[in-house]
ModelCIF file with pLDDT and N, C-alpha, C, O atoms, coordinates in Angstrom:
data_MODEL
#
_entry.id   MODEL 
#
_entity.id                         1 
_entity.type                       polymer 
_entity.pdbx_number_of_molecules   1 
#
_entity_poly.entity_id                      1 
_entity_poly.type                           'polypeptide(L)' 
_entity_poly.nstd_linkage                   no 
_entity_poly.nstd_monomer                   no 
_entity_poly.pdbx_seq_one_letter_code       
;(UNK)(UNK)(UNK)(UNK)(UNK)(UNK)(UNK)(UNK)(UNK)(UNK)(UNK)(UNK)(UNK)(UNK)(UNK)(UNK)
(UNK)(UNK)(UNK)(UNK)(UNK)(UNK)(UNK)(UNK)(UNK)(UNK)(UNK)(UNK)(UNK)(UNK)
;
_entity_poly.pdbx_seq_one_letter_code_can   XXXXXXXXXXXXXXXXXXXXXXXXXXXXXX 
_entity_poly.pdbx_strand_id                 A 
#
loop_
_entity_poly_seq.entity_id 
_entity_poly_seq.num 
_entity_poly_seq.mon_id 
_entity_poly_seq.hetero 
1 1  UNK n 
1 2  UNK n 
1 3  UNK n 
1 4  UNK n 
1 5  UNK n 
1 6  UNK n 
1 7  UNK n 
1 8  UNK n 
1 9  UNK n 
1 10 UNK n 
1 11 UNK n 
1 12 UNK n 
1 13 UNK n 
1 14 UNK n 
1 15 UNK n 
1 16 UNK n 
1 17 UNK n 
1 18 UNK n 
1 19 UNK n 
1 20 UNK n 
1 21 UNK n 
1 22 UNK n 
1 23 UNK n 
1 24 UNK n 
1 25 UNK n 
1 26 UNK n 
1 27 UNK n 
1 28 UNK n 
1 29 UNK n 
1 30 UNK n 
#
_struct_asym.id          A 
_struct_asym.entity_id   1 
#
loop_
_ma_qa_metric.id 
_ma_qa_metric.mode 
_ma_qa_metric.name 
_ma_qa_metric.software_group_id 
_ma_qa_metric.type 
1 global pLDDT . pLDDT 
2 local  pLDDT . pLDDT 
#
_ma_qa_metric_global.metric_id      1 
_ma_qa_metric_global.metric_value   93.10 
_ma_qa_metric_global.model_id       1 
_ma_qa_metric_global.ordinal_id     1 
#
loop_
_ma_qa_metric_local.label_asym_id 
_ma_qa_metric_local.label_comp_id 
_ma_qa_metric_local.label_seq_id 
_ma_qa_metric_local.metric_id 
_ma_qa_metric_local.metric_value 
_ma_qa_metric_local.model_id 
_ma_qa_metric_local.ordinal_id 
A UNK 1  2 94.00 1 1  
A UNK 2  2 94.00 1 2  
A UNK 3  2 93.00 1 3  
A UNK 4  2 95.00 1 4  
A UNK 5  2 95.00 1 5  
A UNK 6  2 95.00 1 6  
A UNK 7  2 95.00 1 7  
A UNK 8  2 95.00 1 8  
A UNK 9  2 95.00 1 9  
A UNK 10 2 96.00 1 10 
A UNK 11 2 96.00 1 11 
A UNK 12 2 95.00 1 12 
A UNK 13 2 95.00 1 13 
A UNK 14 2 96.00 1 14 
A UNK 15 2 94.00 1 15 
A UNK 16 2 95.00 1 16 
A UNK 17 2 94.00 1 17 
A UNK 18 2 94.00 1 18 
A UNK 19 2 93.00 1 19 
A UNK 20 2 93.00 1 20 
A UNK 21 2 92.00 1 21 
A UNK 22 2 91.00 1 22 
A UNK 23 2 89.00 1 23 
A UNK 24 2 92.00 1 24 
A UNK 25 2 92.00 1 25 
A UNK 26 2 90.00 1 26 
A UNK 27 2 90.00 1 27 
A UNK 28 2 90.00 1 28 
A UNK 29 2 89.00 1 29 
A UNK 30 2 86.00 1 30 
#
loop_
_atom_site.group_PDB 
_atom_site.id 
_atom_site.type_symbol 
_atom_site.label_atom_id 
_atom_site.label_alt_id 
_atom_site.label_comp_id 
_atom_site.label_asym_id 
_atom_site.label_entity_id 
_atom_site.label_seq_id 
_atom_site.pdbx_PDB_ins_code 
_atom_site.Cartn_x 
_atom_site.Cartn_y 
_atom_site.Cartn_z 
_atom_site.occupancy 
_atom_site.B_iso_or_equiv 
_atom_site.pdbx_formal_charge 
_atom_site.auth_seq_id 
_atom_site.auth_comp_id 
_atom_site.auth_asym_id 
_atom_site.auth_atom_id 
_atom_site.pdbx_PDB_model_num 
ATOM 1   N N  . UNK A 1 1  ? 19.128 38.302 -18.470 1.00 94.00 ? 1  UNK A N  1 
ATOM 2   C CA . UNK A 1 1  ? 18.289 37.310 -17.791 1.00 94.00 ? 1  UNK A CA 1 
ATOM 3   C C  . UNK A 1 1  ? 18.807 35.897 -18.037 1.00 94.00 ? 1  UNK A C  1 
ATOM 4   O O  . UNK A 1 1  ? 18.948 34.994 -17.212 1.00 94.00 ? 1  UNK A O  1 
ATOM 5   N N  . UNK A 1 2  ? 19.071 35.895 -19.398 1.00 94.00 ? 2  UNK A N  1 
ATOM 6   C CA . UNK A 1 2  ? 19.726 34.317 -19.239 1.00 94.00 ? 2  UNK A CA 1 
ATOM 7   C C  . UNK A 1 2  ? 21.050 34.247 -18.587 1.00 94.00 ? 2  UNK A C  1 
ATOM 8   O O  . UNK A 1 2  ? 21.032 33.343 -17.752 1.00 94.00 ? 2  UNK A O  1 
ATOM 9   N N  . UNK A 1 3  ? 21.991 34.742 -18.632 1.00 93.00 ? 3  UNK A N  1 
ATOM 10  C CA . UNK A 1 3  ? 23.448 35.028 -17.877 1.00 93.00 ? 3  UNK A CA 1 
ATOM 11  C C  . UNK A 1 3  ? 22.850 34.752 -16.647 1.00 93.00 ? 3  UNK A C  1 
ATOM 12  O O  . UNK A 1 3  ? 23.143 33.629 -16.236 1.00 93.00 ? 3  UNK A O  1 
ATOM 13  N N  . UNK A 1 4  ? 22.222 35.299 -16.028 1.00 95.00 ? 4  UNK A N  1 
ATOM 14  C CA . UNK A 1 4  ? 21.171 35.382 -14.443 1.00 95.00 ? 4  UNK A CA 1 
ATOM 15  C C  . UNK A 1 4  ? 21.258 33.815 -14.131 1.00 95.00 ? 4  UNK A C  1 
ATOM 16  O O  . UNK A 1 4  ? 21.902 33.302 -13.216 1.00 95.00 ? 4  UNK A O  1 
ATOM 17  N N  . UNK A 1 5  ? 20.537 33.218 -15.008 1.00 95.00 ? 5  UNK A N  1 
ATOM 18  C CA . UNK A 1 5  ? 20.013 31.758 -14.988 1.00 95.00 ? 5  UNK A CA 1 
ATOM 19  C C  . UNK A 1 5  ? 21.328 31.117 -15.196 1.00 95.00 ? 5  UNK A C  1 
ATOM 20  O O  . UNK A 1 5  ? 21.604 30.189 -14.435 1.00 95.00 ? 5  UNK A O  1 
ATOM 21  N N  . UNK A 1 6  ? 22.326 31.511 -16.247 1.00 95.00 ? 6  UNK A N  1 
ATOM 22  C CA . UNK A 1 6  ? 23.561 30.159 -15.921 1.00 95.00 ? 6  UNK A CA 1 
ATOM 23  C C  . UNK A 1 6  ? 24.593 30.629 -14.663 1.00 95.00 ? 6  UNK A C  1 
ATOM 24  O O  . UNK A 1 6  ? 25.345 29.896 -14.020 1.00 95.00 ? 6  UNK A O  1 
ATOM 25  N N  . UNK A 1 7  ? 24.446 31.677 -14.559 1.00 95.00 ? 7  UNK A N  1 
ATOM 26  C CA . UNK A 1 7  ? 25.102 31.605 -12.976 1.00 95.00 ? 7  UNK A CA 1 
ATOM 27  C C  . UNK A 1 7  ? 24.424 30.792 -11.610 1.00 95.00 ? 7  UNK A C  1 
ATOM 28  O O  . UNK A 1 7  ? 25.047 30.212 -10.720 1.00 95.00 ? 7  UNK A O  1 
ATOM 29  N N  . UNK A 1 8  ? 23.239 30.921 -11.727 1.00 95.00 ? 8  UNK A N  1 
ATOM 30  C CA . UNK A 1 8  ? 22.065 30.133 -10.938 1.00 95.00 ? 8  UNK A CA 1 
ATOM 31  C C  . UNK A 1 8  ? 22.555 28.862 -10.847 1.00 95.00 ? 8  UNK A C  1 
ATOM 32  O O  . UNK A 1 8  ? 22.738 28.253 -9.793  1.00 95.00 ? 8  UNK A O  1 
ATOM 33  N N  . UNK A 1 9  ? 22.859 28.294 -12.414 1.00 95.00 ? 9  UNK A N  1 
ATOM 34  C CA . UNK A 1 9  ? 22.832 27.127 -12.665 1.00 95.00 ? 9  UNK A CA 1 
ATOM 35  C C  . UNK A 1 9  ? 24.064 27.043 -11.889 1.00 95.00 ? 9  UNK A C  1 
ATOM 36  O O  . UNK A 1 9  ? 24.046 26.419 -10.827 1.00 95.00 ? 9  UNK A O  1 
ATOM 37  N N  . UNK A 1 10 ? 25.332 27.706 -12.379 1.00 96.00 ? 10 UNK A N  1 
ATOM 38  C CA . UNK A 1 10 ? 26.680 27.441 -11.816 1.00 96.00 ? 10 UNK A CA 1 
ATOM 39  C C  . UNK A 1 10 ? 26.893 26.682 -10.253 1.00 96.00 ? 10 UNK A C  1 
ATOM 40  O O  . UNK A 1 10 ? 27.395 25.659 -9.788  1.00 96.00 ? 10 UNK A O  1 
ATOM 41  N N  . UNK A 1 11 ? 26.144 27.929 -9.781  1.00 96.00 ? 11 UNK A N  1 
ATOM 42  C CA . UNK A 1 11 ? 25.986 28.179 -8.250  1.00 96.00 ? 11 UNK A CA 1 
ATOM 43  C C  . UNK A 1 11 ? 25.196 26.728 -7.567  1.00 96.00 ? 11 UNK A C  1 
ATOM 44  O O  . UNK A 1 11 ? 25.363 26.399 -6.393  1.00 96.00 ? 11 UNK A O  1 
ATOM 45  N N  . UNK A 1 12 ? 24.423 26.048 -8.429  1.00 95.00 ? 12 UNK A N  1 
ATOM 46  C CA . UNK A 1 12 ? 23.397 24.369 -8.285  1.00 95.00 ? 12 UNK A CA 1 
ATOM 47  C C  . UNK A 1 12 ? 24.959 23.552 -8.494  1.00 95.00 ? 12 UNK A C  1 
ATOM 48  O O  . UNK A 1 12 ? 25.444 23.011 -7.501  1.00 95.00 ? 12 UNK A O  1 
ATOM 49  N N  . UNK A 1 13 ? 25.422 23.518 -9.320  1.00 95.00 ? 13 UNK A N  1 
ATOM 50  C CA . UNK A 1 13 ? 26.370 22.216 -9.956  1.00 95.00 ? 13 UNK A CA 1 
ATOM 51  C C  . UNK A 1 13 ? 26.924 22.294 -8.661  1.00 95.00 ? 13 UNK A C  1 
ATOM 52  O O  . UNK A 1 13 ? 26.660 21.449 -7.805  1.00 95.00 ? 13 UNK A O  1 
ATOM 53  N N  . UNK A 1 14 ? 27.902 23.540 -8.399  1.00 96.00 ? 14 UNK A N  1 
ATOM 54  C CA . UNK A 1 14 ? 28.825 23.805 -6.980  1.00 96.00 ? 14 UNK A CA 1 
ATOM 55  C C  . UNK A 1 14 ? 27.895 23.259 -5.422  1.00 96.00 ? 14 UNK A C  1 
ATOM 56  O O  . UNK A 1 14 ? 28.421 23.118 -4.318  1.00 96.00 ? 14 UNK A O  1 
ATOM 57  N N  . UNK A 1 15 ? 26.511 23.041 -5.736  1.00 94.00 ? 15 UNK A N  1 
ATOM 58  C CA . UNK A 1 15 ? 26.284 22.908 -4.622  1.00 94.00 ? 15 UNK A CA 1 
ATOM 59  C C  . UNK A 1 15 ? 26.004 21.083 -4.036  1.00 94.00 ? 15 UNK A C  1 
ATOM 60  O O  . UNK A 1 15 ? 25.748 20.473 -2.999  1.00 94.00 ? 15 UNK A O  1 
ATOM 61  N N  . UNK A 1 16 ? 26.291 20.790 -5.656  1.00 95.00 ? 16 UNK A N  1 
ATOM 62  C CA . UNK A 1 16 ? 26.154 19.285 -5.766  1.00 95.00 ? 16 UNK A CA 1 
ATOM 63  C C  . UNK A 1 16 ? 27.972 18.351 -4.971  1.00 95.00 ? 16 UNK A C  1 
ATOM 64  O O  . UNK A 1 16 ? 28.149 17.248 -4.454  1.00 95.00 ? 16 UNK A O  1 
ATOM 65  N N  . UNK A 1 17 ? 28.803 19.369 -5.235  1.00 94.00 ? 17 UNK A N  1 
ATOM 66  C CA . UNK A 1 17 ? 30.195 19.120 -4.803  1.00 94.00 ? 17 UNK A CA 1 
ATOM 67  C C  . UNK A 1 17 ? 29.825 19.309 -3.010  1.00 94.00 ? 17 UNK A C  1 
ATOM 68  O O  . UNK A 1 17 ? 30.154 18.352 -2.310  1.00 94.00 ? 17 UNK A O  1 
ATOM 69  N N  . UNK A 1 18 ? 29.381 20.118 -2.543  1.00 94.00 ? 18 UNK A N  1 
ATOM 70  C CA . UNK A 1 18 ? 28.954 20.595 -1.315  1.00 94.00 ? 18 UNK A CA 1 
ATOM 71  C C  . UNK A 1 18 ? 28.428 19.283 -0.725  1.00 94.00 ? 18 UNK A C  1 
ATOM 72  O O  . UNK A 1 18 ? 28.906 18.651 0.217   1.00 94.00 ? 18 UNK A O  1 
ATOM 73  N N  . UNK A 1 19 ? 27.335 18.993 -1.475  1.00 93.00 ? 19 UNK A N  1 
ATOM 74  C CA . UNK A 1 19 ? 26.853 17.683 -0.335  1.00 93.00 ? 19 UNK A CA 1 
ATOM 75  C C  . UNK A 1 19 ? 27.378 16.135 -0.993  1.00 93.00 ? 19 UNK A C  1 
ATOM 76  O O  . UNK A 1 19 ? 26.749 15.080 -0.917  1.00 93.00 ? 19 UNK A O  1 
ATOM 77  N N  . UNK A 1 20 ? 28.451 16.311 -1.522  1.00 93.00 ? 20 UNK A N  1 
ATOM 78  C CA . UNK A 1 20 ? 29.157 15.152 -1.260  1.00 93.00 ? 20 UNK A CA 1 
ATOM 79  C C  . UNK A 1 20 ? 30.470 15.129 -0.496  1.00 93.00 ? 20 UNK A C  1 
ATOM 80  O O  . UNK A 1 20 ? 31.179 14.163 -0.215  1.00 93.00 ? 20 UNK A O  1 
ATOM 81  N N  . UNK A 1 21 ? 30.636 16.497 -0.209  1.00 92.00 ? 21 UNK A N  1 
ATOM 82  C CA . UNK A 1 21 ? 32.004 16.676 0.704   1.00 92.00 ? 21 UNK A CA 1 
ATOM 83  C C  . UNK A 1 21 ? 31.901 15.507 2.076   1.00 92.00 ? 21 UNK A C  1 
ATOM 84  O O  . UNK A 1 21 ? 32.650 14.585 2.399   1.00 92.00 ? 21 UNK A O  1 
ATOM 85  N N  . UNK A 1 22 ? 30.787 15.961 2.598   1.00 91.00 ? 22 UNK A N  1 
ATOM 86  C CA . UNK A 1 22 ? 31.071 15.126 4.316   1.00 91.00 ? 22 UNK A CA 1 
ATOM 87  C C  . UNK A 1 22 ? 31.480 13.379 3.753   1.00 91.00 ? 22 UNK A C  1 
ATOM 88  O O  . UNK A 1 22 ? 31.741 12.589 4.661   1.00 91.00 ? 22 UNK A O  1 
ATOM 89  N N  . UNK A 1 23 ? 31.517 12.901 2.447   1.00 89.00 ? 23 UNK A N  1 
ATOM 90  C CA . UNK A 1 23 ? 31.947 11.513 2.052   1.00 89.00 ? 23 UNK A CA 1 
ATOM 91  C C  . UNK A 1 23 ? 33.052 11.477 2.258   1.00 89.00 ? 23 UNK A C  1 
ATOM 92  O O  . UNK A 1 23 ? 33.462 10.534 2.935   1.00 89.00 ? 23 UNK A O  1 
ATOM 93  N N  . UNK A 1 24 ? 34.064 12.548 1.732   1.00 92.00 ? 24 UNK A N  1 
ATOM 94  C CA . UNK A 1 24 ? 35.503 12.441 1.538   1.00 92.00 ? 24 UNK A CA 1 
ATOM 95  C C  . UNK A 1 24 ? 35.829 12.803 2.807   1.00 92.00 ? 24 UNK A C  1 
ATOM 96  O O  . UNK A 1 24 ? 35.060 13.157 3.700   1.00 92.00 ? 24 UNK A O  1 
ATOM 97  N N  . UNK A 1 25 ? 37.468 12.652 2.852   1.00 92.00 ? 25 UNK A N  1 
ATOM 98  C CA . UNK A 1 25 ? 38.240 12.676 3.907   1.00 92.00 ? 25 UNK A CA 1 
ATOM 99  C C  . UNK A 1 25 ? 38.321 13.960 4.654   1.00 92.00 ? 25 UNK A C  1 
ATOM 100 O O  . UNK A 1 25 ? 38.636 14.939 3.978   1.00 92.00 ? 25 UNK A O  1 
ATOM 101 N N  . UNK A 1 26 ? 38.091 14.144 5.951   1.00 90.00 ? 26 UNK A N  1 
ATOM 102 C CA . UNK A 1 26 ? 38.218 15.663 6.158   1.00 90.00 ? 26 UNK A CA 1 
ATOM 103 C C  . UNK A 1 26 ? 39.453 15.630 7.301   1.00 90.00 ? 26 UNK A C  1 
ATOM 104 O O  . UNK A 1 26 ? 39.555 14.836 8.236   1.00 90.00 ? 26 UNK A O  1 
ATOM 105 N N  . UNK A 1 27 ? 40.430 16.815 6.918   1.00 90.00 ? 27 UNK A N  1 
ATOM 106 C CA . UNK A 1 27 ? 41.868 17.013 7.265   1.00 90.00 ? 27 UNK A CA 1 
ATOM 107 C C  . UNK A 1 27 ? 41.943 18.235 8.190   1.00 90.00 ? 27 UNK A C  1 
ATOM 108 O O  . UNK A 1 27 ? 41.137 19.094 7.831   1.00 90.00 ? 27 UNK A O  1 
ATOM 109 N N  . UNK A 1 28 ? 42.742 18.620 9.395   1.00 90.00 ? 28 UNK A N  1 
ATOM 110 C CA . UNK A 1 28 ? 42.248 19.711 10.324  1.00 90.00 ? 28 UNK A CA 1 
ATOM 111 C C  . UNK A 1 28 ? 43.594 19.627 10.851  1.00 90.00 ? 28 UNK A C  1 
ATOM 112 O O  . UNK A 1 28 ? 44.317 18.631 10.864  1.00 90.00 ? 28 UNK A O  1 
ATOM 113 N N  . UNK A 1 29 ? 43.824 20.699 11.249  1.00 89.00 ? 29 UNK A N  1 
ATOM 114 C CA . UNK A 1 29 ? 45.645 20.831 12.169  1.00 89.00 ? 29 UNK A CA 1 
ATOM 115 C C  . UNK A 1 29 ? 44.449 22.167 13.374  1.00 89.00 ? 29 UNK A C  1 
ATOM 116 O O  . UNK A 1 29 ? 43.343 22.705 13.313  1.00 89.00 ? 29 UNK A O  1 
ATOM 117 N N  . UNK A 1 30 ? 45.419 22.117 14.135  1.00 86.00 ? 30 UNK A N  1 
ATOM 118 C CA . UNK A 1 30 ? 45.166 22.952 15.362  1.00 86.00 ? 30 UNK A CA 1 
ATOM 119 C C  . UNK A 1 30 ? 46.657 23.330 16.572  1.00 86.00 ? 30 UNK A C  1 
ATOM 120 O O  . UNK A 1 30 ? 46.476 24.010 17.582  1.00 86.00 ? 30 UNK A O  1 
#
């Protein structure tokens, strides 16, 4: 159950990188 909870947690920190992405530069080929 606690393992449960720091993956939880993991999965929050990663989602803090997520909504600062659209700040940075975004790069695309086609």
């Amino acid at each position: 159950l606690i393992q449960a909870r720091l993956y939880d947690y993991m999965a929050a920190a990663h989602r803090v990188d997520q909504a600062f992405a659209p700040l940075l530069p975004q790069l695309t080929g086609g």
